[in-house]
Each structure stands twice: as C-alpha cells, then as structure tokens.
N, C-alpha and C. Protein backbone atom coordinates (compact mmCIF):
# COMPACT_ATOMS: atom_id res chain seq x y z
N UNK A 1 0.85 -1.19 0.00
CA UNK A 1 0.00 0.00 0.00
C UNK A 1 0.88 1.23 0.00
N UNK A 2 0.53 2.27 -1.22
CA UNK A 2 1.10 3.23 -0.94
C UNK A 2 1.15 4.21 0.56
N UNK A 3 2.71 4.65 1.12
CA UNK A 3 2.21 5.82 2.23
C UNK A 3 1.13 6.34 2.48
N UNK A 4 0.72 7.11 1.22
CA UNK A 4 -0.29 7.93 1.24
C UNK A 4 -1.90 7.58 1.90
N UNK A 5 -1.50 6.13 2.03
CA UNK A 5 -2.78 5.87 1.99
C UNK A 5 -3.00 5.37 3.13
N UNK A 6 -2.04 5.54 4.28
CA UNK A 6 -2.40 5.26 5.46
C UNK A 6 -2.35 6.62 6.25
N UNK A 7 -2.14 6.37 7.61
CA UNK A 7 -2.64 7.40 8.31
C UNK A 7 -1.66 7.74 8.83
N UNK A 8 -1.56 9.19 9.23
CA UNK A 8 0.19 9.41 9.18
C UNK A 8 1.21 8.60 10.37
N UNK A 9 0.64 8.21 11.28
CA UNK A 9 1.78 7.55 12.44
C UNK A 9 2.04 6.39 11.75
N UNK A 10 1.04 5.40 10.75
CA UNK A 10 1.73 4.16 10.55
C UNK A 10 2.09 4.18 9.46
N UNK A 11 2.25 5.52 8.83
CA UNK A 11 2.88 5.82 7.58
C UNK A 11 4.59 5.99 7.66
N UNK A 12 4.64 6.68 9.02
CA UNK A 12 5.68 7.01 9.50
C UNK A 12 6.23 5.74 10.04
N UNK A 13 5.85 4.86 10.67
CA UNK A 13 6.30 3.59 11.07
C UNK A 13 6.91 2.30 9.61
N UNK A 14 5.98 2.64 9.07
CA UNK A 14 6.72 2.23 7.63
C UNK A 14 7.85 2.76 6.87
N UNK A 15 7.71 3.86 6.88
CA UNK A 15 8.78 4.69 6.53
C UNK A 15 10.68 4.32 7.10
N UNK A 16 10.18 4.83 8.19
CA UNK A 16 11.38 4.45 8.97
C UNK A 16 11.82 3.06 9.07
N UNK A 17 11.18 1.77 8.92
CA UNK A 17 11.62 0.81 9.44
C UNK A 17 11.79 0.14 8.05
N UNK A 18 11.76 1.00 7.03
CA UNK A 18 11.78 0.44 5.71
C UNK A 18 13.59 1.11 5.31
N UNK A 19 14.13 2.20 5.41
CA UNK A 19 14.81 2.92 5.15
C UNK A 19 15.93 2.46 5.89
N UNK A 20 17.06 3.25 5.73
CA UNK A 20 18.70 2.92 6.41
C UNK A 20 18.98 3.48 7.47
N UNK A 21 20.31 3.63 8.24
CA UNK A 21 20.49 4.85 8.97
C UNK A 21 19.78 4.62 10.44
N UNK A 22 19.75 6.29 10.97
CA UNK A 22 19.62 6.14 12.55
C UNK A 22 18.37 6.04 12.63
N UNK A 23 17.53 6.85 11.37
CA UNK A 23 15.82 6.39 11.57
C UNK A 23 15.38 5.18 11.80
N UNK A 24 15.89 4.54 11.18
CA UNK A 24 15.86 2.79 11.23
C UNK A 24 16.08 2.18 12.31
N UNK A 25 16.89 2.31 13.11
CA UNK A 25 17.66 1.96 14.26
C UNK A 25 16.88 2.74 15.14
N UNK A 26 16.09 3.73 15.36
CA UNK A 26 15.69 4.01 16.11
C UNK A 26 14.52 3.60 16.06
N UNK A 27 13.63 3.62 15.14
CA UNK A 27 12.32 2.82 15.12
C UNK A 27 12.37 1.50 15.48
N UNK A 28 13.20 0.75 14.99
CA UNK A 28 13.45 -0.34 15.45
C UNK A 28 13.29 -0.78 17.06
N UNK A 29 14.18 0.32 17.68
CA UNK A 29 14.37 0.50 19.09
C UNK A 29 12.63 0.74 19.94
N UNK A 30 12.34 1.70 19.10
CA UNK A 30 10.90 1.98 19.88
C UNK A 30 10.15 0.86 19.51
N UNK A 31 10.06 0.05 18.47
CA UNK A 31 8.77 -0.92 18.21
C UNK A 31 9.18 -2.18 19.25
N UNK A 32 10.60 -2.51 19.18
CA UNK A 32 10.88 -2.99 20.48
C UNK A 32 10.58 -3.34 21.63
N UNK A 33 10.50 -1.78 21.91
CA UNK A 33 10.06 -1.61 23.66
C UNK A 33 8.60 -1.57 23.29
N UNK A 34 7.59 -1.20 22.37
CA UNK A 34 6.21 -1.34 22.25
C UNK A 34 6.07 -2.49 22.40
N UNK A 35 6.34 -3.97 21.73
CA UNK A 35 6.83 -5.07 21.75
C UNK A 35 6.62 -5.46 23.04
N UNK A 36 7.72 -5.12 23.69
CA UNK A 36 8.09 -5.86 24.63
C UNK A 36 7.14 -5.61 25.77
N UNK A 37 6.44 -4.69 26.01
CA UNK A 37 5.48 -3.71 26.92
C UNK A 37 3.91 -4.28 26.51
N UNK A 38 3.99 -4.91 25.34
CA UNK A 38 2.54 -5.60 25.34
C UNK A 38 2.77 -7.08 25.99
N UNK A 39 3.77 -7.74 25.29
CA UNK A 39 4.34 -8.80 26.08
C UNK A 39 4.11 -8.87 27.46
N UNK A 40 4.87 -7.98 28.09
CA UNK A 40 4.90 -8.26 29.57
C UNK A 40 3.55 -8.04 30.27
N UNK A 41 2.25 -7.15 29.12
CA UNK A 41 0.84 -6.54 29.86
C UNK A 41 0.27 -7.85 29.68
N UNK A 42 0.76 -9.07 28.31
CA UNK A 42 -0.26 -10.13 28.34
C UNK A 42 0.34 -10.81 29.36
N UNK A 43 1.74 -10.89 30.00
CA UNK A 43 1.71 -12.30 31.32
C UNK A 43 1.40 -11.58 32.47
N UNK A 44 0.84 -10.41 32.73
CA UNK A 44 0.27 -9.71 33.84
C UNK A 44 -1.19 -10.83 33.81
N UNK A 45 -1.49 -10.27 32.78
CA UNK A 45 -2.99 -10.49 32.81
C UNK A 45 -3.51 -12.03 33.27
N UNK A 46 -2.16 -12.71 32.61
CA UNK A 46 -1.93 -14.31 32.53
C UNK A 46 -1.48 -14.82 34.05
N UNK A 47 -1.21 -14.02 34.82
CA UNK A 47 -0.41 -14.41 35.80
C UNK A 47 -1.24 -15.38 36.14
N UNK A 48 -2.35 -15.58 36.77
CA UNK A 48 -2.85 -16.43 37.83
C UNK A 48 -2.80 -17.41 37.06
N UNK A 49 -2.11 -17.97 35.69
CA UNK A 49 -2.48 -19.44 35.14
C UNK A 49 -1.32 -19.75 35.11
N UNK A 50 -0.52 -19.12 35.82
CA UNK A 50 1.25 -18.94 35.54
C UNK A 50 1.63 -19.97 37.01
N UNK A 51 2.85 -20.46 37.25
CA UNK A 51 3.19 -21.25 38.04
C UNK A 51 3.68 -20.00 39.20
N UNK A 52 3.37 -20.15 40.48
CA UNK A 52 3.93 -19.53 41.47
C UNK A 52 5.13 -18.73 41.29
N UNK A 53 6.01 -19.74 41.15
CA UNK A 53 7.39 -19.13 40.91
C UNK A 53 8.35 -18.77 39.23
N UNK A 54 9.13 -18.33 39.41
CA UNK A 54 9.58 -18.14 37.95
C UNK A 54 9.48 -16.96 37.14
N UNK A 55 8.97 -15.77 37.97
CA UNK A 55 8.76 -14.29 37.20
C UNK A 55 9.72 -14.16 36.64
N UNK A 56 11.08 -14.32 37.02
CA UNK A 56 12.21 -14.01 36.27
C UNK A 56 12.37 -14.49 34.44
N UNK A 57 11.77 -16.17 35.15
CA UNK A 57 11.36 -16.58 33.53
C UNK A 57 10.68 -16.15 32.54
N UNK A 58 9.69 -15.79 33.58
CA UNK A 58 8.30 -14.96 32.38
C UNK A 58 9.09 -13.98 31.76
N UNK A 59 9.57 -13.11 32.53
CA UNK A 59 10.16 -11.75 31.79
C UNK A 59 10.86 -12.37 30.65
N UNK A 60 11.41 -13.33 31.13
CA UNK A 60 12.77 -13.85 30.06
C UNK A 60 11.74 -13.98 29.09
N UNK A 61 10.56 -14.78 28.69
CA UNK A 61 9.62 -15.64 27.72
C UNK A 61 9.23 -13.88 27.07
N UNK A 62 9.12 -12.85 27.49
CA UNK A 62 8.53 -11.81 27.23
C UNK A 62 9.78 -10.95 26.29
N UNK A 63 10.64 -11.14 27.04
CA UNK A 63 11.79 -10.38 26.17
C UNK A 63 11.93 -11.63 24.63
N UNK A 64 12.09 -12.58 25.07
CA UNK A 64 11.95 -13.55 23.55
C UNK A 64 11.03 -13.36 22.56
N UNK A 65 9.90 -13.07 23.36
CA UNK A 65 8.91 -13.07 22.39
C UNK A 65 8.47 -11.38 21.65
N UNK A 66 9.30 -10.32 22.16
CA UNK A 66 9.36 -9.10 21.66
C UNK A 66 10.34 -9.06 20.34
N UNK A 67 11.11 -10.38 20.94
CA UNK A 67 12.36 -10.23 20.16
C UNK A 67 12.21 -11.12 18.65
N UNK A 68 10.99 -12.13 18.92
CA UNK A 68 10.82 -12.48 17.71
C UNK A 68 9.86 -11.89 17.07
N UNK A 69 8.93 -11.75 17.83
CA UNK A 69 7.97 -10.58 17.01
C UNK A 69 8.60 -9.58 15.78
N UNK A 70 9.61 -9.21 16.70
CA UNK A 70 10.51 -7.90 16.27
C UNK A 70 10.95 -8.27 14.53
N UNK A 71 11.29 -9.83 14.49
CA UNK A 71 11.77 -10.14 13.83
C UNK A 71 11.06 -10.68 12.15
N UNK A 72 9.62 -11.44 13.02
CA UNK A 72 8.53 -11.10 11.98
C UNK A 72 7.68 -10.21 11.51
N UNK A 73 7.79 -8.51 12.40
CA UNK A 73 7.35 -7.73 11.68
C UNK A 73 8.34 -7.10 10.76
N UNK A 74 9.56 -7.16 11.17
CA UNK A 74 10.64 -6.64 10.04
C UNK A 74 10.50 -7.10 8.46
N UNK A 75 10.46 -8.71 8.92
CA UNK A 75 10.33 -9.46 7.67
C UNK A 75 8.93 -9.22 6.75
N UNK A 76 8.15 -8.70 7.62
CA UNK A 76 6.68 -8.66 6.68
C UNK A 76 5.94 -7.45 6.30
N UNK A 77 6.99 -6.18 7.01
CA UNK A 77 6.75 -5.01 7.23
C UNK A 77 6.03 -4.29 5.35
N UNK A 78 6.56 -5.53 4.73
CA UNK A 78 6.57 -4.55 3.58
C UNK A 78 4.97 -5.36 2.95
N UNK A 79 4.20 -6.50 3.92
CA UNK A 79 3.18 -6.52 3.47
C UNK A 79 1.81 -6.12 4.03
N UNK A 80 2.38 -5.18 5.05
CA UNK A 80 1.29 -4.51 6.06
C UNK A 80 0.48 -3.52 4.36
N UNK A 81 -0.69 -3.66 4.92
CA UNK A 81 -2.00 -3.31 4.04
C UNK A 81 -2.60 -1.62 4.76
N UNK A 82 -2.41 -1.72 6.00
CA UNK A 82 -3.25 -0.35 6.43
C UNK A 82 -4.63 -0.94 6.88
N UNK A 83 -4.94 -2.10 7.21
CA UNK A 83 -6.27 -2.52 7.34
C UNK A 83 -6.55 -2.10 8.94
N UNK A 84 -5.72 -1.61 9.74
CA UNK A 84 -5.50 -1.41 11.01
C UNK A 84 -4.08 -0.50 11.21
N UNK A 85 -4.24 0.09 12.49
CA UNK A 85 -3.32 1.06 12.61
C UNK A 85 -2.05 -0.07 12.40
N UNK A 86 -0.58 0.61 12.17
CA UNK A 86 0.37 -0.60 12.13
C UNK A 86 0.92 -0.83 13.33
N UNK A 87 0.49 0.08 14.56
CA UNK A 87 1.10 -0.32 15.94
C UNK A 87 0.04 -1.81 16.62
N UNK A 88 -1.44 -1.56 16.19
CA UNK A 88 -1.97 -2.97 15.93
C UNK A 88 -1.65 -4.01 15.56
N UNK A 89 -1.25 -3.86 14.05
CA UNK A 89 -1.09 -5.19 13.25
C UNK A 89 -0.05 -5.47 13.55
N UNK A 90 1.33 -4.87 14.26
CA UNK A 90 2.44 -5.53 14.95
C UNK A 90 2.60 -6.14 16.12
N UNK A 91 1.23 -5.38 17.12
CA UNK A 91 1.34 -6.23 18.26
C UNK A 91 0.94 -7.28 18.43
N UNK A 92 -0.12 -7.74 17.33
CA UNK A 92 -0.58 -9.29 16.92
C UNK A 92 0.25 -9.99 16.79
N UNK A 93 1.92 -9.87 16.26
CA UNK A 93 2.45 -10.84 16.28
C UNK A 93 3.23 -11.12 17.49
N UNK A 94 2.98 -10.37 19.25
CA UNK A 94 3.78 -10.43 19.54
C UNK A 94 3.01 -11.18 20.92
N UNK A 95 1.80 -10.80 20.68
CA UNK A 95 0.46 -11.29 21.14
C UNK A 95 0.48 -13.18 21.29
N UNK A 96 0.63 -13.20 20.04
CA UNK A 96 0.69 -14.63 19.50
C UNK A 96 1.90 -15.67 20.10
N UNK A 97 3.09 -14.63 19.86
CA UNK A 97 4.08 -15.42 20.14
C UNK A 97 4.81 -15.51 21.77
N UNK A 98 4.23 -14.48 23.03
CA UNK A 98 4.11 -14.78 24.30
C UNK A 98 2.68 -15.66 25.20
N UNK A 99 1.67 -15.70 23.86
CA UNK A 99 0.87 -16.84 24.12
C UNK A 99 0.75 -17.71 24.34
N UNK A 100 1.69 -18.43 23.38
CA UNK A 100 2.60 -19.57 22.92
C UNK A 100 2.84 -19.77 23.94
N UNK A 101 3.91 -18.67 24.03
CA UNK A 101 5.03 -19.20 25.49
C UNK A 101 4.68 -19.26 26.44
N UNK A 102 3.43 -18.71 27.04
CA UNK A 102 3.43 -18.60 28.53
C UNK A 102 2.33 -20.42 28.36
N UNK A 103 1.53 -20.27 27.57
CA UNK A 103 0.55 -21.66 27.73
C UNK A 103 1.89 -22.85 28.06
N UNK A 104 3.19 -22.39 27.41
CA UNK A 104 4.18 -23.74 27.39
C UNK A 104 4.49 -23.59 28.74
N UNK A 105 4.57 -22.31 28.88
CA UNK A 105 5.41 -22.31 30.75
C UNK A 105 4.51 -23.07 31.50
N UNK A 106 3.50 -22.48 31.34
CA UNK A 106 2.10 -22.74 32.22
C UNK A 106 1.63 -24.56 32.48
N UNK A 107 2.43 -25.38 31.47
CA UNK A 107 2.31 -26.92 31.41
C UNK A 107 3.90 -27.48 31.98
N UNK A 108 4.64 -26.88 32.37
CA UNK A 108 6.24 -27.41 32.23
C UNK A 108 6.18 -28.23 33.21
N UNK A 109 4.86 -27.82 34.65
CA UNK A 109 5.40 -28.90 35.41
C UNK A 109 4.32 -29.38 36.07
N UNK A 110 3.35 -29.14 34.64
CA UNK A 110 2.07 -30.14 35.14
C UNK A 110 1.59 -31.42 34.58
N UNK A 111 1.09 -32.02 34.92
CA UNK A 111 0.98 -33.78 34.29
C UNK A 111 0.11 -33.54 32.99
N UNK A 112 0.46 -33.97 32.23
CA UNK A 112 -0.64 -34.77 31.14
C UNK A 112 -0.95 -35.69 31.34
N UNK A 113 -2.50 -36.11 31.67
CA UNK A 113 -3.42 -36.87 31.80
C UNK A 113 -4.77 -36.74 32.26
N UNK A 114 -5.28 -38.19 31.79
CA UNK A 114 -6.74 -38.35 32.20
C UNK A 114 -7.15 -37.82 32.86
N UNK A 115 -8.50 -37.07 33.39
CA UNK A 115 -9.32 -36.24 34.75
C UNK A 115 -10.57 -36.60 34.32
N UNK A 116 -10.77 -37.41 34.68
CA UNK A 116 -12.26 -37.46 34.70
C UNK A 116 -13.41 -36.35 35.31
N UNK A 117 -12.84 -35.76 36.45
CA UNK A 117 -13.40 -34.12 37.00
C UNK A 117 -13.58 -32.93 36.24
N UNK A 118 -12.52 -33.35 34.95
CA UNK A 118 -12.82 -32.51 33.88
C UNK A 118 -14.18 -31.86 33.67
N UNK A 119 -15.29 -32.88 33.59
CA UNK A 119 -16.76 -33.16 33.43
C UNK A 119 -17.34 -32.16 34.36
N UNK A 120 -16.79 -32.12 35.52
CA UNK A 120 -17.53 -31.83 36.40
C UNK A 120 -17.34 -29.89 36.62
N UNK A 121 -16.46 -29.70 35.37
CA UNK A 121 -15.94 -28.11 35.36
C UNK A 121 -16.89 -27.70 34.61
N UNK A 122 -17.51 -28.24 34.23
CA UNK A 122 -18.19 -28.07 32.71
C UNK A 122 -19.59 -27.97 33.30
N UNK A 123 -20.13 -26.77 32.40
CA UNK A 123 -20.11 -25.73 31.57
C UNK A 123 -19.88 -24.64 32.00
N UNK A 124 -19.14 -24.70 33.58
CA UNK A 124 -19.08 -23.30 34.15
C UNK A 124 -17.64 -22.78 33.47
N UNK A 125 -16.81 -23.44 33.06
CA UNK A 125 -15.84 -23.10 32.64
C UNK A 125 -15.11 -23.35 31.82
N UNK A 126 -16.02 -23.86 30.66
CA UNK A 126 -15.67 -24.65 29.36
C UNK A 126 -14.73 -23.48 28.61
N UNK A 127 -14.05 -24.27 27.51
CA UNK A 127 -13.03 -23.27 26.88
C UNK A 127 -13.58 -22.60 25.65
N UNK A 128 -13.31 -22.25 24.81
CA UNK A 128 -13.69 -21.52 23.84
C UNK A 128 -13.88 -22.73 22.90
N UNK A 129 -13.95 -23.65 22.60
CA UNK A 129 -14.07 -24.75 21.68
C UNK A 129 -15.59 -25.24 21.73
N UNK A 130 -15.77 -25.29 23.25
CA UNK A 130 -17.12 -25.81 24.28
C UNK A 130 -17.66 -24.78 24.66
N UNK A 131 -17.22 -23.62 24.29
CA UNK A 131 -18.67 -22.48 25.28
C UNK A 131 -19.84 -22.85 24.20
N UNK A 132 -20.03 -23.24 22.86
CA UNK A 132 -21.55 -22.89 22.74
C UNK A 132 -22.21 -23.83 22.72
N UNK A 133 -21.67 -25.24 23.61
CA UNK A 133 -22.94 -26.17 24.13
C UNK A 133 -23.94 -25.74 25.04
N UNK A 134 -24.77 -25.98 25.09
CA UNK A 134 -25.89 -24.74 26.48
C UNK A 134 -26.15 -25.85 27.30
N UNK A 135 -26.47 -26.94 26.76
CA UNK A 135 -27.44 -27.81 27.75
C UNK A 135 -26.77 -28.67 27.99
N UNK A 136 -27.50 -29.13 29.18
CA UNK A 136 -26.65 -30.30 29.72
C UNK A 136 -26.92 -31.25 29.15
N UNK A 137 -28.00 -31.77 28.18
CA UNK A 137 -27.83 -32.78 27.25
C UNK A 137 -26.91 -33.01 26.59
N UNK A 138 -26.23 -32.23 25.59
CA UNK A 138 -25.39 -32.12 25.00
C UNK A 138 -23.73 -32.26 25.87
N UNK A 139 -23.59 -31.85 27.02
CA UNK A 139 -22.29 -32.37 27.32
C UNK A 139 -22.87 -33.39 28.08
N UNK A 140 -24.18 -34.39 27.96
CA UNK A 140 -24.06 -35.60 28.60
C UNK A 140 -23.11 -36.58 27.16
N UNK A 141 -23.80 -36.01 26.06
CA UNK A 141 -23.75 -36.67 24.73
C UNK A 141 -21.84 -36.82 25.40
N UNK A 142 -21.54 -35.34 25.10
CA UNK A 142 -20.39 -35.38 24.82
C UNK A 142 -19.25 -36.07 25.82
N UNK A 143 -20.18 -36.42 27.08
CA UNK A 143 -18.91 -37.16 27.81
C UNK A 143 -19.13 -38.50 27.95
N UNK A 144 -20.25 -38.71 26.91
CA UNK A 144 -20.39 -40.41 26.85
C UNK A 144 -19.84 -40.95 25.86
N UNK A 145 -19.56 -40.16 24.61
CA UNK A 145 -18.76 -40.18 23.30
C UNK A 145 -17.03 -40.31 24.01
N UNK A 146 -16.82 -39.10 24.56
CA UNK A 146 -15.49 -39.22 24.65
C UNK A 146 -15.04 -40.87 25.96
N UNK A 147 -15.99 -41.15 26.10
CA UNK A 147 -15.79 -42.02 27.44
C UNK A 147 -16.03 -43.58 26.57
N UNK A 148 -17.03 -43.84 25.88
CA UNK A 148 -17.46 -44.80 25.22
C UNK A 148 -17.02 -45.15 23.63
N UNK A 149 -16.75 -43.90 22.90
CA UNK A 149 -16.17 -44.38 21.92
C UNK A 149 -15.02 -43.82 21.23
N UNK A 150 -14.32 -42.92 22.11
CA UNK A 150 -12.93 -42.87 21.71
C UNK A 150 -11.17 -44.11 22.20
N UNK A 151 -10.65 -44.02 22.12
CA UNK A 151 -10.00 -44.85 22.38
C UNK A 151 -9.16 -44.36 23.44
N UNK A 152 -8.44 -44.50 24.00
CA UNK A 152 -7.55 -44.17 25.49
C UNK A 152 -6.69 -42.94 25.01
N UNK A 153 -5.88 -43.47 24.07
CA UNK A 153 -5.22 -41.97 23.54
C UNK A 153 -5.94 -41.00 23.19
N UNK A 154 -7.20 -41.35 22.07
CA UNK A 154 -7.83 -40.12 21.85
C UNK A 154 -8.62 -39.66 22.67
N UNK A 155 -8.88 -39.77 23.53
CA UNK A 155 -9.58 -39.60 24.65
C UNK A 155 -8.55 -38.17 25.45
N UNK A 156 -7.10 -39.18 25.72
CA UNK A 156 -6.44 -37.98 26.32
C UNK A 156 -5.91 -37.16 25.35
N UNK A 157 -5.89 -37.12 24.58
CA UNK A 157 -5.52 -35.94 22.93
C UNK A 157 -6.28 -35.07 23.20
N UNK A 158 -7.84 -35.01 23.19
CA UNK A 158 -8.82 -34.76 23.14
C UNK A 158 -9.09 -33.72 24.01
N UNK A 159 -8.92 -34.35 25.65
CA UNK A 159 -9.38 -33.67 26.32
C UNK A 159 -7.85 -32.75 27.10
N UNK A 160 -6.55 -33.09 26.76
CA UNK A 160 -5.67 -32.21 26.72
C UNK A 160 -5.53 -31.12 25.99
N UNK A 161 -6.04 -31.43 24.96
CA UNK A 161 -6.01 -30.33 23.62
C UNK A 161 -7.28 -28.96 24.03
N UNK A 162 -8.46 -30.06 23.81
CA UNK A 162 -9.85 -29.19 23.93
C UNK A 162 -10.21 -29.07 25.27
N UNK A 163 -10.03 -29.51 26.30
CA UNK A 163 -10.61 -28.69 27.44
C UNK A 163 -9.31 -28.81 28.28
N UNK A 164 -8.43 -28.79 28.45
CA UNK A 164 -6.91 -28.66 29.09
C UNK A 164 -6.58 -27.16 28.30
N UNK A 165 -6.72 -27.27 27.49
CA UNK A 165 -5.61 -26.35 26.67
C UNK A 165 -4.11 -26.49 26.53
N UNK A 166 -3.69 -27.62 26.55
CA UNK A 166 -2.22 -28.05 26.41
C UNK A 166 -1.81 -27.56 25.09
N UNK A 167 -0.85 -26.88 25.00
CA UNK A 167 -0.41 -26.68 23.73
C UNK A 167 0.41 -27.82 22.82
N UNK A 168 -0.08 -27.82 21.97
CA UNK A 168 -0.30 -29.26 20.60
C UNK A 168 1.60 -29.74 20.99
N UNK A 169 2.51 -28.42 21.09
CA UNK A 169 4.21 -29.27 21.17
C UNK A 169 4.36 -29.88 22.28
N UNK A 170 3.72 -29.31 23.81
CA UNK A 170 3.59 -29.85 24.90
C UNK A 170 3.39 -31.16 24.84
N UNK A 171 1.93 -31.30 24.24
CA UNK A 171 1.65 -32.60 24.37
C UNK A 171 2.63 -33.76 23.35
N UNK A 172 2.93 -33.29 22.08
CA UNK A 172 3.71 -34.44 21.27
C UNK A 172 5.01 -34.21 22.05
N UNK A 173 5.37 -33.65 22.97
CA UNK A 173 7.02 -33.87 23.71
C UNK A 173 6.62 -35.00 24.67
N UNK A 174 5.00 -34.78 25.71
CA UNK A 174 5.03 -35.42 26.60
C UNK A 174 4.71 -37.49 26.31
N UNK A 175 3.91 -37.02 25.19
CA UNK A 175 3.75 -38.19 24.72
C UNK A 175 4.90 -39.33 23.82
N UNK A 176 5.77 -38.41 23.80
CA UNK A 176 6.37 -38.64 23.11
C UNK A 176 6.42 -39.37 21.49
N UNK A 177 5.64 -38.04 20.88
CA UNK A 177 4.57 -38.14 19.46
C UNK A 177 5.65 -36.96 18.98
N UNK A 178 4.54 -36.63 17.83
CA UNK A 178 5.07 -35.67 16.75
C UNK A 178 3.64 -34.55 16.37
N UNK A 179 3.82 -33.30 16.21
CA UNK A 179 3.19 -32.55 16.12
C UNK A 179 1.82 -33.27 15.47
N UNK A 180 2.33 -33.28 13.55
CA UNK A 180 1.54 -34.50 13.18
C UNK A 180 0.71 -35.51 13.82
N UNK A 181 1.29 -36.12 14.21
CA UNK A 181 0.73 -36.97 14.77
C UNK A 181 -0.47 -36.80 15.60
N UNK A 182 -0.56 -35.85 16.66
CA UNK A 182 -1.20 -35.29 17.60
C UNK A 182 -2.21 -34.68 17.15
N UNK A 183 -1.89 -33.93 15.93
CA UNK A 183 -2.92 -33.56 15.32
C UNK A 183 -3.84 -34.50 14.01
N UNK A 184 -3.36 -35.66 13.68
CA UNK A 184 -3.87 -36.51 13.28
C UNK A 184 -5.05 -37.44 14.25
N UNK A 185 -4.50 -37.54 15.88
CA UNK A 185 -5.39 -37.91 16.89
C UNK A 185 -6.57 -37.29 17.08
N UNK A 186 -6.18 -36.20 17.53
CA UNK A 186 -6.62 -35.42 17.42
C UNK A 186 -8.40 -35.21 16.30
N UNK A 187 -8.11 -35.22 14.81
CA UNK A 187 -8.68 -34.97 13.70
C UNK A 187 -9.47 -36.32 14.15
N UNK A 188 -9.02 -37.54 13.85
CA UNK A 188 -9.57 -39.16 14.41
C UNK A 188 -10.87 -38.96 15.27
N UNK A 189 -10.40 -38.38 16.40
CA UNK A 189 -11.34 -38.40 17.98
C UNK A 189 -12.51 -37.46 17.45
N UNK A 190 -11.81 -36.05 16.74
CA UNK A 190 -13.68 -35.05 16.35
C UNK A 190 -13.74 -35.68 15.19
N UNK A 191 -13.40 -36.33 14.38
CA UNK A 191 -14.34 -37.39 13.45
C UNK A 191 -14.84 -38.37 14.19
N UNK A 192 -15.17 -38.94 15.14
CA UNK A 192 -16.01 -39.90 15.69
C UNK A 192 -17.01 -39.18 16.84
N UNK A 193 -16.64 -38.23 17.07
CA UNK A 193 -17.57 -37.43 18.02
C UNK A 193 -18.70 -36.48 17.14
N UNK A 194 -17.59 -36.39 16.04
CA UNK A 194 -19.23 -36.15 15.56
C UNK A 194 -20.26 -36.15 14.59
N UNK A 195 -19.52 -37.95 14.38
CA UNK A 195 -20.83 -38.42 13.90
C UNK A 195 -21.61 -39.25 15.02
N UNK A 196 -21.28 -39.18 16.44
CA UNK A 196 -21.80 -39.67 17.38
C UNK A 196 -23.20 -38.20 17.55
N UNK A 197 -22.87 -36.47 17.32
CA UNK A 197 -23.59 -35.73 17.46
C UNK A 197 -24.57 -35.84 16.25
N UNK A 198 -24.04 -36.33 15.03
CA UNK A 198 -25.34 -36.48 13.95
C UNK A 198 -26.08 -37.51 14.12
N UNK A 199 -25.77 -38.88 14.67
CA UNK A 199 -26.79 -40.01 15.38
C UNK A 199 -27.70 -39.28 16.31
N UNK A 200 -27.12 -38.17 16.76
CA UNK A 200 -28.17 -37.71 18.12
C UNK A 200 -29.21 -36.82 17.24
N UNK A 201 -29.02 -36.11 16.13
CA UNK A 201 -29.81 -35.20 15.93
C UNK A 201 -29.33 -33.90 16.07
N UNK A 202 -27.78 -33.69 16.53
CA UNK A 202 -26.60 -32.62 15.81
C UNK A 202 -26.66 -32.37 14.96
N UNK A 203 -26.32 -31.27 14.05
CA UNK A 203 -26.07 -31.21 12.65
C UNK A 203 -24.94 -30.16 13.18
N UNK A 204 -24.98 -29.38 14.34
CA UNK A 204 -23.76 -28.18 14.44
C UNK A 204 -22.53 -28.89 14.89
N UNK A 205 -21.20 -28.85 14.38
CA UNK A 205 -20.05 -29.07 14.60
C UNK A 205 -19.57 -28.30 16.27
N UNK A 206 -20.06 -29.35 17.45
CA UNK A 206 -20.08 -29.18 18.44
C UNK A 206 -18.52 -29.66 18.47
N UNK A 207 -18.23 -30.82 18.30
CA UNK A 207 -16.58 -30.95 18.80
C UNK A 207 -15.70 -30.28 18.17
C-alpha cells in the first residue's frame, strides 16, 4: 500500500523501518520496547495461570517473544496493508508469540493426563471450543462419546487439547509423538464425536 494511503503515524512507522540509517535503528528500538510492553501486559494479565514461581522466567519468555515478534514484523513489514493502525497489526504478532510461550510455561510442570473431574468443570468453565454447548444434554452426549467411543489416547488428545488447553508441542514432547501426529489424533477423535452428534440429531459441529 502506498504511504499515502495510510494514516500518518503508521505511515511514519513504515517509513522508517523500511529505510537505512539512525531512523531505522531508532524505530526499530521503539517498536521494540512497544513489543516488549505488550508482552509483559499479556503475562500480567496471565499471571494467575502462571506457576507460582519463575517471574524471572516470564520476563525472560517476554523479552523472547518481543524479540521475535521484532523479527517477523521486520520481515513482513513490507506486506502490512493499512487494514489497522500498524502499531496494531504488529502487536498481533507479539500477542501470539508470548501466548505460545506462557501456555508452554504454564504446562512445564504439570501432568498430562486423564481427569475425569474434567466433566464436572463443565459448563461453568468450558473453553472456547465448548462455550456454545448450552445444555446439559449435549455435554451428557459429549462425555459419553469421549468415554465410550474414543479410544484411550484419543480420549487424552482430546481432552488435553480441547478442554486442558495443552499446547499441541507440549503434548507431542510429553507423549512422546510428533506434532503431526497429535494432530492426526486429534482430527480421528472429532471425526467420531461427531458423527456420534449427527446419530443424536446434531447437525452443528459441536466438537
């Protein structure tokens, strides 16, 4: 997109981080610390899912993840559109990538496995996969499917992935699987769940 056609601060942010010299280096410097300052506002926010100890780490996971951000908006700087201010469309990537990290921190030293209590969280605190089941019919369906006709692994794929929130590398390290793979289980378990919801009279892609 031509300059012109954005709005002057993220015109100016393009500008500079496109060009040579101290402008460069200094923009650089400020998107940085913007970077790094959203980073550290998302493991604020994150704290209570965060392990007791280890702030030092977080910071560390926060400075990494400013620092790669840093690195994929450089690289893509030249395909920002203007669809959003560009101090936006940069902090998305930085958003993304202390997300990552803190969900990984947040599992480093907790078990993967079975919970059957899982069930019993539900629907007060289902994840975003499961908020739009309403009734309790429907998570009876759904914990008789995952109980009756998935298999032991997909079962724990399943319910690590979709109501754990384990992040997909977590789990193929703990299992000692492969990304693939996990996500092949994964694909397996909501192909049998739901054609267990179209036997019921589902037609919405509940799993």
């Amino acid at each position: 997109m031509h300059a012109l056609d954005l709005d002057r601060d993220s015109a100016e942010w393009v500008r500079s981080l496109t060009v040579s010299g101290d402008d460069h280096r200094a923009a650089v410097a400020r998107l940085h610390a913007l970077l790094l300052g959203v980073a550290r506002g998302e493991a604020s926010r994150r704290r209570a899912t965060l392990p007791d100890r280890g702030s030092e780490e977080v910071d560390e996971l926060c400075v990494q993840a400013a620092n790669d951000a840093l690195v994929a908006v450089l690289g893509k700087v030249e395909t920002y559109r203007g669809n959003a201010r560009f101090t936006t469309w940069a902090c998305k990537f930085v958003i993304l990538e202390i997300s990552s990290a803190l969900r990984r921190h947040a599992w480093r030293q907790r078990r993967v496995e079975l919970d059957e209590t899982v069930w019993d969280r539900l629907p007060d605190r289902a994840p975003p996969p499961l908020q739009r089941m309403q009734n309790d019919e429907v998570f009876e369906i759904l914990a008789r499917a995952v109980r009756d006709d998935l298999t032991d692994r997909q079962r724990l794929v399943f319910q690590s992935v979709t109501m754990d929130d384990v992040p997909i590398d977590v789990l193929a390290e703990r299992l000692g699987s492969t990304r693939g793979a996990i996500y092949k289980t994964l694909h397996d378990a909501r192909g049998k769940l739901r054609r267990v919801f179209a036997d019921a009279g589902y037609e919405d892609d509940v799993a």
